[in-house]
Protein backbone atom coordinates (compact mmCIF):
# COMPACT_ATOMS: atom_id res chain seq x y z
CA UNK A 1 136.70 91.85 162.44
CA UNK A 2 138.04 94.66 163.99
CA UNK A 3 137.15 94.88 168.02
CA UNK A 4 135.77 98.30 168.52
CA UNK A 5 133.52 96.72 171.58
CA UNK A 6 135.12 98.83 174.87
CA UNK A 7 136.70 101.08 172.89
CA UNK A 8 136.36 103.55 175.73
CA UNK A 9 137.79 101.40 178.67
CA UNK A 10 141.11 100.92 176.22
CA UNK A 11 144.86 102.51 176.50
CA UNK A 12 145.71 104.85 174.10
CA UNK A 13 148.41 101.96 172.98
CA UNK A 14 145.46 100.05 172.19
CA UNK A 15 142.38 102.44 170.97
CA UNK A 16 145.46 102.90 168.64
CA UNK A 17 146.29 99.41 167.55
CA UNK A 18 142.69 98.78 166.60
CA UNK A 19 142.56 101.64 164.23
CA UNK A 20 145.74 100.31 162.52
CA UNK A 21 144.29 96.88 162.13
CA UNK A 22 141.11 98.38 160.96
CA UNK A 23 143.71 99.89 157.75
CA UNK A 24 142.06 103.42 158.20
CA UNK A 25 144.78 105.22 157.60
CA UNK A 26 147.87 104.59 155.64
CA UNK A 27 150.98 104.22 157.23
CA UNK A 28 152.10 108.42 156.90
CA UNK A 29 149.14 109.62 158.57
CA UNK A 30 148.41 106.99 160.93
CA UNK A 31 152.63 107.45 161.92
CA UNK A 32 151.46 111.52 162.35
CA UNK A 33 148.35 110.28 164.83
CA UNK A 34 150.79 107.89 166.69
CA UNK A 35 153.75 110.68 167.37
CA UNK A 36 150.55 113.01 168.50
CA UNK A 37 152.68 115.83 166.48
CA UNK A 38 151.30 119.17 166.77
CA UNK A 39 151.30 122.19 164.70
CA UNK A 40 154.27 123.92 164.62
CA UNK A 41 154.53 127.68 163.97
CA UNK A 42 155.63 127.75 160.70
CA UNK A 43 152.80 125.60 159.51
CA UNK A 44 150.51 127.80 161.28
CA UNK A 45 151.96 131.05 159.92
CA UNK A 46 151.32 130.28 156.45
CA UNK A 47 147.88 128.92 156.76
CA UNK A 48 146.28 132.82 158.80
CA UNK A 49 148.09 135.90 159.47
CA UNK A 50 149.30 137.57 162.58
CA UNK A 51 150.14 133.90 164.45
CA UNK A 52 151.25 134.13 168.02
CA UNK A 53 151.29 130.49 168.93
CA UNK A 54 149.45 127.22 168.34
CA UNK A 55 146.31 125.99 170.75
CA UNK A 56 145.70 122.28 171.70
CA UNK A 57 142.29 120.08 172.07
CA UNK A 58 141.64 116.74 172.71
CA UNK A 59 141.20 114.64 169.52
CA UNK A 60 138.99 111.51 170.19
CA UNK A 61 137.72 109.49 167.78
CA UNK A 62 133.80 108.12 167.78
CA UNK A 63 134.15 104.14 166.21
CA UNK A 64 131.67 102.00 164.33
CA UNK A 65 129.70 104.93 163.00
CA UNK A 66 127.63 102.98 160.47
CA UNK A 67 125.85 104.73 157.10
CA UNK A 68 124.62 103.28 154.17
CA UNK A 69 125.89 99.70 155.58
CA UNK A 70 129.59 101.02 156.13
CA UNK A 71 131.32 101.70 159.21
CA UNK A 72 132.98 104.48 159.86
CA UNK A 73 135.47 106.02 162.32
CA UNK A 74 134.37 109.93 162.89
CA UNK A 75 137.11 112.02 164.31
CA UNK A 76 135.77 114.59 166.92
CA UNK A 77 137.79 117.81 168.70
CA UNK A 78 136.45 119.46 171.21
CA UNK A 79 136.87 120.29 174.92
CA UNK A 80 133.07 119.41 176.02
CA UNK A 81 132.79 116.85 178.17
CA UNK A 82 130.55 114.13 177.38
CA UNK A 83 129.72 114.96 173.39
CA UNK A 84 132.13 112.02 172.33
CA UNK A 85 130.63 109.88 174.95
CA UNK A 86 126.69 110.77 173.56
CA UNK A 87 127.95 110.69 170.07
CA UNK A 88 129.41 107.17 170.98
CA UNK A 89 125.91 105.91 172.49
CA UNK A 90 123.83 107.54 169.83
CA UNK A 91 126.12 105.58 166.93
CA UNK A 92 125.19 102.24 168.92
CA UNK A 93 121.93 102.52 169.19
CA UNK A 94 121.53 103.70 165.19
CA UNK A 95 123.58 101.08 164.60
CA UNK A 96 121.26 98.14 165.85
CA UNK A 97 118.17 99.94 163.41
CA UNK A 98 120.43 99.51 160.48
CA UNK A 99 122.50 102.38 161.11
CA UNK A 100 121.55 105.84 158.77
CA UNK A 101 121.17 105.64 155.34
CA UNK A 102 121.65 108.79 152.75
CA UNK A 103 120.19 109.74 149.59
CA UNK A 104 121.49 112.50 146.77
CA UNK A 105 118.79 114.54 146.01
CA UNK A 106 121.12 116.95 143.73
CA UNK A 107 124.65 117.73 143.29
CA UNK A 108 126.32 120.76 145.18
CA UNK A 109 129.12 122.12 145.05
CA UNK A 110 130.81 125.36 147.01
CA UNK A 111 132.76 127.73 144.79
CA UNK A 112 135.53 130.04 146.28
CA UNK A 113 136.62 133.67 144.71
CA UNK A 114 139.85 134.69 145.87
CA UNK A 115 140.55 138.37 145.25
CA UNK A 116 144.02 140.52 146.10
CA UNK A 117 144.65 143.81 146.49
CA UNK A 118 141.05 145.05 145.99
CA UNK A 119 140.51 149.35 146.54
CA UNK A 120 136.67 149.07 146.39
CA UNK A 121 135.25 145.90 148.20
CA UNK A 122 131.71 147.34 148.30
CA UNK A 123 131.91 147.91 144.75
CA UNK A 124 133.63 144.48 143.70
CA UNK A 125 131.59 142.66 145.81
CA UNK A 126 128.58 144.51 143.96
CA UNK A 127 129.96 143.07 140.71
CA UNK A 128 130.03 139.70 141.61
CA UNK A 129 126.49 139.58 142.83
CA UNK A 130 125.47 141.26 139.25
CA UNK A 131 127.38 138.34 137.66
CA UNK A 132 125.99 136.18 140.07
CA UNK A 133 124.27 133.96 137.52
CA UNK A 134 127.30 133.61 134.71
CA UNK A 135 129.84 133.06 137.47
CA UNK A 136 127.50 129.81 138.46
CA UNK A 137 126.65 128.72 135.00
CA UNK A 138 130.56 128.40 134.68
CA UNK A 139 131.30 126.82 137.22
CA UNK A 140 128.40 124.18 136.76
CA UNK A 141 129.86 123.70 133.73
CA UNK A 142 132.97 122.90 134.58
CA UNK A 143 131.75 119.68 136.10
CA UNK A 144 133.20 117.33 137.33
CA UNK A 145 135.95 118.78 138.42
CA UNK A 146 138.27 121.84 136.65
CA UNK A 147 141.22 121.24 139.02
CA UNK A 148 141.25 117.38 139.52
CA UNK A 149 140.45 116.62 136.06
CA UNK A 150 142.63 118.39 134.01
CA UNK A 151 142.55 121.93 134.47
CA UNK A 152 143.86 124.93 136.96
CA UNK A 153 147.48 124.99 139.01
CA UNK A 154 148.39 121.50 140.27
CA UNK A 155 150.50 122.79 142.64
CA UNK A 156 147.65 123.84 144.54
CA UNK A 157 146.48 120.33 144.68
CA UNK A 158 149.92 118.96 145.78
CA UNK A 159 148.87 116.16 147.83
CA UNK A 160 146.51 114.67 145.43
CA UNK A 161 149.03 115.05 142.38
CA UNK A 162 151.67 113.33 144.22
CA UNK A 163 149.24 110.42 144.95
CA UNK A 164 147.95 110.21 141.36
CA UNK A 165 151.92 110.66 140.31
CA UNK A 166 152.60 107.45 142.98
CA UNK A 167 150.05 105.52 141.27
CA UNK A 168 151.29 106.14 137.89
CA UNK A 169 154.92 105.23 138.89
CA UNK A 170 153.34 101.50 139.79
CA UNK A 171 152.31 101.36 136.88
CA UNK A 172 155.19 102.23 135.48
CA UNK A 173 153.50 105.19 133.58
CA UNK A 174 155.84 108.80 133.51
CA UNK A 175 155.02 111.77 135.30
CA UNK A 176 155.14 115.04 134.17
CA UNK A 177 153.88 118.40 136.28
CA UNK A 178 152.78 121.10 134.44
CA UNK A 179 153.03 124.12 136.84
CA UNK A 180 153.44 128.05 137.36
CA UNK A 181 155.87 127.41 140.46
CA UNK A 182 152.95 129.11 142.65
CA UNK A 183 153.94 127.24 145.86
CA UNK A 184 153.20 128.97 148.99
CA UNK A 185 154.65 126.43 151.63
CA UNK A 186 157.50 124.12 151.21
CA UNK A 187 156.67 121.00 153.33
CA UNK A 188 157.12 117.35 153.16
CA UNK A 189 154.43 116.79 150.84
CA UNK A 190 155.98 119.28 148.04
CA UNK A 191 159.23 116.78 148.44
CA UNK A 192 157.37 113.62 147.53
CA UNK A 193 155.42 115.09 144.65
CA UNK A 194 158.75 116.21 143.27
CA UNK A 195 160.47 112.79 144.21
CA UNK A 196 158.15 110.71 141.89
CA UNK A 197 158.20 113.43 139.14
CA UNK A 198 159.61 112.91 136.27
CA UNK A 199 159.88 116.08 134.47
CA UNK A 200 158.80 119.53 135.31
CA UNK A 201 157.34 121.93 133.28
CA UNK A 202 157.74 124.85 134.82
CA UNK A 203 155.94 128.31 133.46
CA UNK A 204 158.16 131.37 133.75
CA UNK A 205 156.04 133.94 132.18
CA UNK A 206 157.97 137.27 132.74
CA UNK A 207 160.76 138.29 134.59
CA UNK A 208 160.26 141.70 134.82
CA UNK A 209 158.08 141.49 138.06
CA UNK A 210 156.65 144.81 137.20
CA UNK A 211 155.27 143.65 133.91
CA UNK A 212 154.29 140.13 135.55
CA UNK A 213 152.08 141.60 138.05
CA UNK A 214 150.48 143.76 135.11
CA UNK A 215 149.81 140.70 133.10
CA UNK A 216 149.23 138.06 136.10
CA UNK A 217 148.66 140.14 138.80
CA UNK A 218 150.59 138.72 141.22
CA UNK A 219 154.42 138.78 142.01
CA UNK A 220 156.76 136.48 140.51
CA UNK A 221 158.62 135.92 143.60
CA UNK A 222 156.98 132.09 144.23
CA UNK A 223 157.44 131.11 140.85
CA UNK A 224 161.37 131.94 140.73
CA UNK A 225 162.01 130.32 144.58
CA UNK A 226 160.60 127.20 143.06
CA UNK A 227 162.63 127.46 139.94
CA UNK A 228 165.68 127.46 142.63
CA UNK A 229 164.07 124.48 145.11
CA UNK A 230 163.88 122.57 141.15
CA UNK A 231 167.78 123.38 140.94
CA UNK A 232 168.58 122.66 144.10
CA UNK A 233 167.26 119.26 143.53
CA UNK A 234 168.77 118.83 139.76
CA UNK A 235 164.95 117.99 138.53
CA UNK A 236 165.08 118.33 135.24
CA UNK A 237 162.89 120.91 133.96
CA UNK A 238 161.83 122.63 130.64
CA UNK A 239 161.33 125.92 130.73
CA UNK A 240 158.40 127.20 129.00
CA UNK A 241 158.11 131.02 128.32
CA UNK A 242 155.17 132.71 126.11
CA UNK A 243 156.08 135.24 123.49
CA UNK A 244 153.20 138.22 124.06
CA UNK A 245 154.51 140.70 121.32
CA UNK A 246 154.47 144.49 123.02
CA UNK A 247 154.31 142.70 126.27
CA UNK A 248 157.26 139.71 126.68
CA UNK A 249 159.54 140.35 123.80
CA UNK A 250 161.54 142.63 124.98
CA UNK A 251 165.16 142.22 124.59
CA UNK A 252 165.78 143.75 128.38
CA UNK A 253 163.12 141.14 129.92
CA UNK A 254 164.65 138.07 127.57
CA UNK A 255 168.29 138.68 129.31
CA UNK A 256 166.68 138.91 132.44
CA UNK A 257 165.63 135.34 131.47
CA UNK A 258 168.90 134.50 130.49
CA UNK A 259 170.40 135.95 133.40
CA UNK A 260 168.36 134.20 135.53
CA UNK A 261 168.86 130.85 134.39
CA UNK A 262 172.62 130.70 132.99
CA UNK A 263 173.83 127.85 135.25
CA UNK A 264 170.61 125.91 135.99
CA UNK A 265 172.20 122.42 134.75
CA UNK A 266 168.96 121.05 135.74
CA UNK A 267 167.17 122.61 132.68
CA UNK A 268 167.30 120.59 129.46
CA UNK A 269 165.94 122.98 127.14
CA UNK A 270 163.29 125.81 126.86
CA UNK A 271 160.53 126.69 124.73
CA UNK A 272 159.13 129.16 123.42
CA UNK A 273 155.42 129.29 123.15
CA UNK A 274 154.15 131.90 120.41
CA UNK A 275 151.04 133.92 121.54
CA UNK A 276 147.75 132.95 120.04
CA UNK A 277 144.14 133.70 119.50
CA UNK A 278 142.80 130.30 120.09
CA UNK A 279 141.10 131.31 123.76
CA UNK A 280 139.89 134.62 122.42
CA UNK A 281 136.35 133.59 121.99
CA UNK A 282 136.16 132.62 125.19
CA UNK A 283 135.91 136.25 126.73
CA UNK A 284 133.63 137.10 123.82
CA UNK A 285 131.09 134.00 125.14
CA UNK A 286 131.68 135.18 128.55
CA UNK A 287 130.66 138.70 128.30
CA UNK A 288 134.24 139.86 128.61
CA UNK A 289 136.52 142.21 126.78
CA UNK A 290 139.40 140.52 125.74
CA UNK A 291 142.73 142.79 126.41
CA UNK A 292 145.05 141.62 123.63
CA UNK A 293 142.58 141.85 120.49
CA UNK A 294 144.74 144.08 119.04
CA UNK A 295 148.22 141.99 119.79
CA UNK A 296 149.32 139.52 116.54
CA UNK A 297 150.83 136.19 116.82
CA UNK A 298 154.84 137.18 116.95
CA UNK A 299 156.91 136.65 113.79
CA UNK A 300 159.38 134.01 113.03
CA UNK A 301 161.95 136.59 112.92
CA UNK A 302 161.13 138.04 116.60
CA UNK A 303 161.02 134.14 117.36
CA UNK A 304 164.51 133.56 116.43
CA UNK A 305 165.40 136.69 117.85
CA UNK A 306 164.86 135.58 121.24
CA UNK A 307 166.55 132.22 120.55
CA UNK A 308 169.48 133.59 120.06
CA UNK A 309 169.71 135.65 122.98
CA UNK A 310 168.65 132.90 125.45
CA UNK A 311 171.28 130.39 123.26
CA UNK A 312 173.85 132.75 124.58
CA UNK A 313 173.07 131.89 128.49
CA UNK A 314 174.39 128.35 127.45
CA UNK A 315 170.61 126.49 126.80
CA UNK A 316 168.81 124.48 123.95
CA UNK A 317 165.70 126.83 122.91
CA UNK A 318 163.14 125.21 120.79
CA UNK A 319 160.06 126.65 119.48
């Protein structure tokens, strides 16, 4: 039993050493709590624009917060004098009714749409409220979860693949990351998802950043400084790039490809993934157009076409 009576009256070296024996936190984040480690610019600068420095509050902690028969630690900032203090008091005094107790009444979730580069936001903002109802009825039915269960860019979820990749390792399972290179900031938690990967899959749709921003709409500039970070690191990788006749089969953008690559030891082959229909009714039950109707599957001939050229950089090219 963990002593949280007086937590107030403690050192810091203590208040401390009853959270660790409490086994709150694991040993990484409890070690970041212990060195009291701010954040540094660079962190900052990549998570809002126009940073000029970093501001510090007092981070207390209120202990023994007890709901639905479980006691919690609740982690409070704020410069207010007395609010951890009444907080403190209020969690004693719930605690000897019973503490709270909670009840689901109905599942909610909060969906976010991210949107670059827009011209019109009055009128783009008017088009999601007239699609209000089939942008929820997705979502809902993309419970549980799209992005933790199978679905969307992992990358984006780095610190929860490289604890589901840690877990597999235990177990002795492989790990493979299946990923567009999208990474925004390279920190220590990018490193350990990488260090207990296996192989990388890595997406390199176009090359031609003029046609991937046409076809993606966004630069390809993360996806190829990841491609280097991969090299850098000799993680092997497979490089996967999808044949879009009219769009990716150009021989100009396939020795850009090349070009780009010729060297990476790191890569042990790369694939080439014919364009399909498969997804196409998925615009149609969606309301959508779908932009490549007109675009066929590309021909065993264009196929080894490419092969060739990208067997010239020195790689294996399957397909």
């Amino acid at each position: 039993m963990n002593n949280w009576s007086g937590f107030y009256k403690k050192t810091r070296d203590e208040r401390l050493n009853v959270i660790k024996e409490a086994n709150i936190l694991d040993n990484e984040h409890f070690d970041l709590l212990n060195n009291n480690k701010i954040l540094d610019f660079e962190t900052a600068n990549n998570m809002v624009e126009n940073v000029v420095g970093t501001f510090s509050l007092p981070f207390s902690v209120v202990p023994n917060f007890v709901v639905d028969k479980k006691s919690y630690l609740v982690p409070m900032i704020t410069e207010e004098p007395s609010v951890v203090a009444a907080c403190s008091n209020a969690g004693k005094i719930v605690e000897r009714c019973g503490g709270f107790s909670t009840t689901i009444h109905d599942r909610k979730m909060i969906g976010h749409i991210a949107l670059y580069d827009i011209n019109d936001v009055e009128a783009t903002c008017n088009l999601i409220l007239d699609n209000k109802e089939l942008l929820l009825k997705t979502a809902n039915e993309a419970y549980p979860s799209i992005v933790k269960r199978g679905g969307g860019e992992a990358i984006l979820q780095a610190e929860f693949v490289r604890d589901w990749f840690r877990a597999c390792k235990k177990e002795g399972i492989s790990t493979c990351l299946d990923t567009n290179g999208f990474v925004r900031h390279y920190d220590h938690v990018i490193d350990e998802l990488i260090d207990v990967t296996d192989l990388v899959l890595l997406d390199l749709k176009e090359l031609n950043d003029q046609v991937h921003q046409n076809l993606i709409g966004v630069p390809n500039k993360r996806t190829l400084e990841f491609a280097k970070y991969l090299q850098k690191r000799n993680q092997p990788v497979w490089i996967r790039y999808v044949v879009v006749p009219g769009y990716t089969d150009s021989d100009h953008d396939v020795h850009l490809l090349g070009q780009f690559i010729e060297g990476m030891t790191n890569i042990e082959k790369v694939e080439l993934l014919p364009y399909h229909r498969l997804g196409a009714h998925k615009w149609a039950a969606m309301g959508e157009k779908y932009e490549l109707e007109d675009v066929k599957p590309p021909t065993k001939e264009s196929l080894e076409h490419i092969k060739a050229i990208l067997e010239g950089y020195g790689h294996v090219v399957k397909y």
